[in-house]
C-alpha atoms as a PDB file:
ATOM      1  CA  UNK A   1      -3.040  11.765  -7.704  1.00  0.00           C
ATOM      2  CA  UNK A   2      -4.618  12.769  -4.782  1.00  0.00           C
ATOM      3  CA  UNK A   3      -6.905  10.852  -2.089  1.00  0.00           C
ATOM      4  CA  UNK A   4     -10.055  11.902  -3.962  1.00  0.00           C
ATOM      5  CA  UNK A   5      -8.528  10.631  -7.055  1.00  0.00           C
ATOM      6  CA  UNK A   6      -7.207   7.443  -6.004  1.00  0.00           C
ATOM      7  CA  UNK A   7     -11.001   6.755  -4.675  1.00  0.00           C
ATOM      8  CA  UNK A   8     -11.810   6.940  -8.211  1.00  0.00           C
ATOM      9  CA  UNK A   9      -9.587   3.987  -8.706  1.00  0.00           C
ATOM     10  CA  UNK A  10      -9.777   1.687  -5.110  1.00  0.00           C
ATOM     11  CA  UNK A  11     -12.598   1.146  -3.374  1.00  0.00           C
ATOM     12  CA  UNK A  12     -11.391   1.756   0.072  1.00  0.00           C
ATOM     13  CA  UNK A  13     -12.327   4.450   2.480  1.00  0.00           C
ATOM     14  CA  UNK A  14     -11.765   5.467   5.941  1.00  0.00           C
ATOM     15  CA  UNK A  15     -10.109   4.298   7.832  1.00  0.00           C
ATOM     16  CA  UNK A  16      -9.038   1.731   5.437  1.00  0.00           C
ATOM     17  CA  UNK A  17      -7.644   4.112   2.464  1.00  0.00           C
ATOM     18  CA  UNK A  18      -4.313   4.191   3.314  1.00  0.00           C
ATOM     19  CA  UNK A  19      -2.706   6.110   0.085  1.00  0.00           C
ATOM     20  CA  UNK A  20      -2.878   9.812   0.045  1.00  0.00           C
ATOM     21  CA  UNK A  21      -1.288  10.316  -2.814  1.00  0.00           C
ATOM     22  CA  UNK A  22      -0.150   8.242  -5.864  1.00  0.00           C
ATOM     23  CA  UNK A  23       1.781   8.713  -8.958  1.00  0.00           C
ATOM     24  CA  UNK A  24       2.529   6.515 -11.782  1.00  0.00           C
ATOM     25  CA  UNK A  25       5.828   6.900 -13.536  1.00  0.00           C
ATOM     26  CA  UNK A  26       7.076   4.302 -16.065  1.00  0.00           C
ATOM     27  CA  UNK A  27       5.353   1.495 -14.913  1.00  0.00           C
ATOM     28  CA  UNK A  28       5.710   2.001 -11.596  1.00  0.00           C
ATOM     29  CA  UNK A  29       3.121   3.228  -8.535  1.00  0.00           C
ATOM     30  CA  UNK A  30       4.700   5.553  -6.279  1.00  0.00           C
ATOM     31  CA  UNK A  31       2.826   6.228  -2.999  1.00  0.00           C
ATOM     32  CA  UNK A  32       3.006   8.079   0.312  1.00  0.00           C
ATOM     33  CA  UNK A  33       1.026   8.000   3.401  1.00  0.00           C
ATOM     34  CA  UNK A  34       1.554  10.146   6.199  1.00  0.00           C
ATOM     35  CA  UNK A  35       1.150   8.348   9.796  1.00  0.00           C
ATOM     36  CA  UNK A  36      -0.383  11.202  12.361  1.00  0.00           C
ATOM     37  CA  UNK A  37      -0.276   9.383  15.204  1.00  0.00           C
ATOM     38  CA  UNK A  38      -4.023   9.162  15.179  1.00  0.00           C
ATOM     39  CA  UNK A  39      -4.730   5.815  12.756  1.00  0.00           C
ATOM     40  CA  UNK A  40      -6.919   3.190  14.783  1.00  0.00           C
ATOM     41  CA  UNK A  41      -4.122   0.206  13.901  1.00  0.00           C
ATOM     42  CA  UNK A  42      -1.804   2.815  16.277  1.00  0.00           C
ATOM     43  CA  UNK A  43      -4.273   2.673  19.532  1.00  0.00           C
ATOM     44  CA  UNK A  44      -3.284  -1.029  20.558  1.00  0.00           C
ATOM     45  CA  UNK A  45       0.220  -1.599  18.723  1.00  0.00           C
ATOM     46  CA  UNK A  46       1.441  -0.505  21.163  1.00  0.00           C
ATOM     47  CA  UNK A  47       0.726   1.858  24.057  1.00  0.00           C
ATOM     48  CA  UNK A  48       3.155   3.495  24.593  1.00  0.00           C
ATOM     49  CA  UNK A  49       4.764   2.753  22.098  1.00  0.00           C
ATOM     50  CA  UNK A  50       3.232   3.060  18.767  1.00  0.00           C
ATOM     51  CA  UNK A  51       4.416   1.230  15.822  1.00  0.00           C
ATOM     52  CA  UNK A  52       2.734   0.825  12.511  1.00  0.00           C
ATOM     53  CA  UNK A  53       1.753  -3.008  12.022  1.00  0.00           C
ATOM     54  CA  UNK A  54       3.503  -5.236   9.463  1.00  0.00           C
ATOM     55  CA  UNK A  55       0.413  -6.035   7.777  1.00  0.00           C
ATOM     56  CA  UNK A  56      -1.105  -2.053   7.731  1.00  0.00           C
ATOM     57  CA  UNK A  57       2.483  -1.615   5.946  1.00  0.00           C
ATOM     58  CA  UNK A  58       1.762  -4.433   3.711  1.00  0.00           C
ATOM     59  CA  UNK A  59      -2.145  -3.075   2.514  1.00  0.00           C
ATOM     60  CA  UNK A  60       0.002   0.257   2.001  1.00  0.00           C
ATOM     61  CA  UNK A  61       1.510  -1.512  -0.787  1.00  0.00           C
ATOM     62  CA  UNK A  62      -0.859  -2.939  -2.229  1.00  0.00           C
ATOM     63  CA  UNK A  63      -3.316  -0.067  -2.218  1.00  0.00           C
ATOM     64  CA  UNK A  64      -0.906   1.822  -4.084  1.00  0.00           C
ATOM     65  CA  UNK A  65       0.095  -0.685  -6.386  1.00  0.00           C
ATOM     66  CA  UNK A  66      -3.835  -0.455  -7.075  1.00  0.00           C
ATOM     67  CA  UNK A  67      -3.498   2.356  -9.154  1.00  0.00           C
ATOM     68  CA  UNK A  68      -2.113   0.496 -11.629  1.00  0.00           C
ATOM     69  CA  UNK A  69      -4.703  -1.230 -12.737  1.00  0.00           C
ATOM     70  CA  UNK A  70      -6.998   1.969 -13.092  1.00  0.00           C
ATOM     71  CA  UNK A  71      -8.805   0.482 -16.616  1.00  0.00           C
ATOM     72  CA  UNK A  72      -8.647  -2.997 -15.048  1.00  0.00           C
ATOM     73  CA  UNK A  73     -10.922  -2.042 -11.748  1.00  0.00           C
ATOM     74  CA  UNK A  74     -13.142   0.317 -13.113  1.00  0.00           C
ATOM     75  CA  UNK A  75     -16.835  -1.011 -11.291  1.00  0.00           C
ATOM     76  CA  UNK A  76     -14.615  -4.103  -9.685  1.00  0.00           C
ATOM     77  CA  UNK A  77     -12.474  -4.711  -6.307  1.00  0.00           C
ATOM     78  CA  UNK A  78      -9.231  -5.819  -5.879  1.00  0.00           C
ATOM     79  CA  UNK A  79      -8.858  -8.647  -3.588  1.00  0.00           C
ATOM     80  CA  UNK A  80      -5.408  -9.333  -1.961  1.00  0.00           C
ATOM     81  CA  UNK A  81      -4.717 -13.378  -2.891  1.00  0.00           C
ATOM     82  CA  UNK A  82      -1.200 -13.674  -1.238  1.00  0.00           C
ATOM     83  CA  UNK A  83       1.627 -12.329   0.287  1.00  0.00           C
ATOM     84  CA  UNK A  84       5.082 -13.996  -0.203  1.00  0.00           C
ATOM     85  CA  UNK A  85       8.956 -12.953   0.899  1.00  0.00           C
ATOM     86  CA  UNK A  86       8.534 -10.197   3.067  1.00  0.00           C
ATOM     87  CA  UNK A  87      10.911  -8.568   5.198  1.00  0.00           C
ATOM     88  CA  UNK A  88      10.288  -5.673   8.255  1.00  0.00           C
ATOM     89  CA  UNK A  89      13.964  -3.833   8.140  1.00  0.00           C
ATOM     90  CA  UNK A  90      12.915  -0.960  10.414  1.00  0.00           C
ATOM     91  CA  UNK A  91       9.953   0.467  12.590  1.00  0.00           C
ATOM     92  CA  UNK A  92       7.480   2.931  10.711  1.00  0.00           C
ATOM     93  CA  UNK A  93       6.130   5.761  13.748  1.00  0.00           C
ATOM     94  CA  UNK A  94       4.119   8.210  14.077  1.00  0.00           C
ATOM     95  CA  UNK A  95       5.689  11.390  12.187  1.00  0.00           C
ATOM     96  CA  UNK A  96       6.761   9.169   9.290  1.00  0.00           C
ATOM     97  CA  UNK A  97       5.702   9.655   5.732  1.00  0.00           C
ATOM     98  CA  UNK A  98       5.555   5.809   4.118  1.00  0.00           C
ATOM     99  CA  UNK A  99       6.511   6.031   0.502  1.00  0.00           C
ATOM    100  CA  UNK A 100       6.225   3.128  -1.620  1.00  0.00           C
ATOM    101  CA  UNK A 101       7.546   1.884  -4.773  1.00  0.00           C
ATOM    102  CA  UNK A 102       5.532  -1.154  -6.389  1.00  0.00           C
ATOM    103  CA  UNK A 103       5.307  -2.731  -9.943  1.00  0.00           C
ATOM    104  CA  UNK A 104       2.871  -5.375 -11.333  1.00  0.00           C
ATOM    105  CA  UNK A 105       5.233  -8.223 -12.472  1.00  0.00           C
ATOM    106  CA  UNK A 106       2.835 -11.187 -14.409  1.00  0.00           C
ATOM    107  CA  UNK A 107      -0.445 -10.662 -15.261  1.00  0.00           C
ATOM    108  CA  UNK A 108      -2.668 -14.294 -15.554  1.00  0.00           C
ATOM    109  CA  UNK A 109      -6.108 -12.536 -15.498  1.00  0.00           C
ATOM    110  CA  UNK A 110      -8.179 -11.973 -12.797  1.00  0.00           C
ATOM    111  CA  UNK A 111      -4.663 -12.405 -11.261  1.00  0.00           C
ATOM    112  CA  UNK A 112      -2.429  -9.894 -10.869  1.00  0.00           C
ATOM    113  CA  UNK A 113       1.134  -9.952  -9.180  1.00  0.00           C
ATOM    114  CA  UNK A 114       3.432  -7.196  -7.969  1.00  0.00           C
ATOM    115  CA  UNK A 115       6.202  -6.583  -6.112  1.00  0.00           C
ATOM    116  CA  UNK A 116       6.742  -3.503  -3.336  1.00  0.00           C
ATOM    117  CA  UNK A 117       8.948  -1.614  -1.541  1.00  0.00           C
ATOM    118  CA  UNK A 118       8.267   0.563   1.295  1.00  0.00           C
ATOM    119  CA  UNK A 119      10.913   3.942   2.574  1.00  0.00           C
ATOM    120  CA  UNK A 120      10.730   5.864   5.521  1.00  0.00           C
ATOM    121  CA  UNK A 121      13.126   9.018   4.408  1.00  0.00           C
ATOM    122  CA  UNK A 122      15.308   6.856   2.247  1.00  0.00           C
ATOM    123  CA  UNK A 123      15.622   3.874   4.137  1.00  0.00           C
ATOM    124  CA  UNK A 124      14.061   0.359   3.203  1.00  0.00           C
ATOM    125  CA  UNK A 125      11.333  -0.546   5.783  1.00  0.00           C
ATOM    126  CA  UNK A 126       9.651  -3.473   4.108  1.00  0.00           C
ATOM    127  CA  UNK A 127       9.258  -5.603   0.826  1.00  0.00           C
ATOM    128  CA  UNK A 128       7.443  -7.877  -0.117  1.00  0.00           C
ATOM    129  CA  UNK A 129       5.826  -9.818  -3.245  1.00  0.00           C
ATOM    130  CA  UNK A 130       1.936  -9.939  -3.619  1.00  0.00           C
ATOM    131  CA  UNK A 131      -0.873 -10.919  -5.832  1.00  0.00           C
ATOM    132  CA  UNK A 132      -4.567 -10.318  -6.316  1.00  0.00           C
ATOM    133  CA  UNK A 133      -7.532 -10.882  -8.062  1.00  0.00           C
ATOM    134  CA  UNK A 134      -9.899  -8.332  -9.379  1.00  0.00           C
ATOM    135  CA  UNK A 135     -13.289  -9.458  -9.289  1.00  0.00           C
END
């Protein structure tokens, strides 16, 4: 999927969409964003020295695991619920593609939980287990 097809799906936008491209392959949402350099969450963490917040990382995740749930958010919005276990391994810059890897794990509707992953060529950056509602 591309950006104008995963707005089909999520109802973020700019600056908030932070998926640019999705897949789904057996049960599982693969994602990428590409950080420019230019994202607002870059302009105060830090100067200087830019680094990709925790929590930006984090919605990453869970936008993409969005996709998902296609038939489930059709004219509704996923609202993140909680975040659980998560681990920072390594910095995410400017330059970096972010690829993620997240699957839905229980289902106790309007609930939904997931687990993610998130790679910067490769290497684990960050995991971590979340839920939300769709409402």
């Amino acid at each position: 999927m591309n950006k104008e097809e995963i707005k089909n799906i999520i109802p973020h936008r700019d600056n908030m969409l932070l998926v640019d491209e999705a897949e789904v392959r057996d049960g599982t949402a693969y994602g990428k964003y590409h950080i420019t350099g230019e994202e607002f969450f870059l302009k105060g963490h830090f100067p200087g020295n830019p680094v990709v917040p925790g929590v930006i990382l984090c919605e990453m995740m869970a936008q993409a695991s969005c996709v998902l749930l296609a038939e489930e958010t059709s004219g509704r919005t996923p609202y993140f619920t909680g975040l659980n276990n998560v681990k920072f391994r390594k910095t995410v810059l400017p330059g970096d593609t972010f690829e993620t890897e997240c699957r839905i794990t229980k289902v106790k509707k309007p609930f939904y939980f997931a687990e993610g992953k998130g790679f910067v060529d490769g290497k684990l950056c960050t995991s971590a287990e979340f839920s939300f509602a769709v409402m």
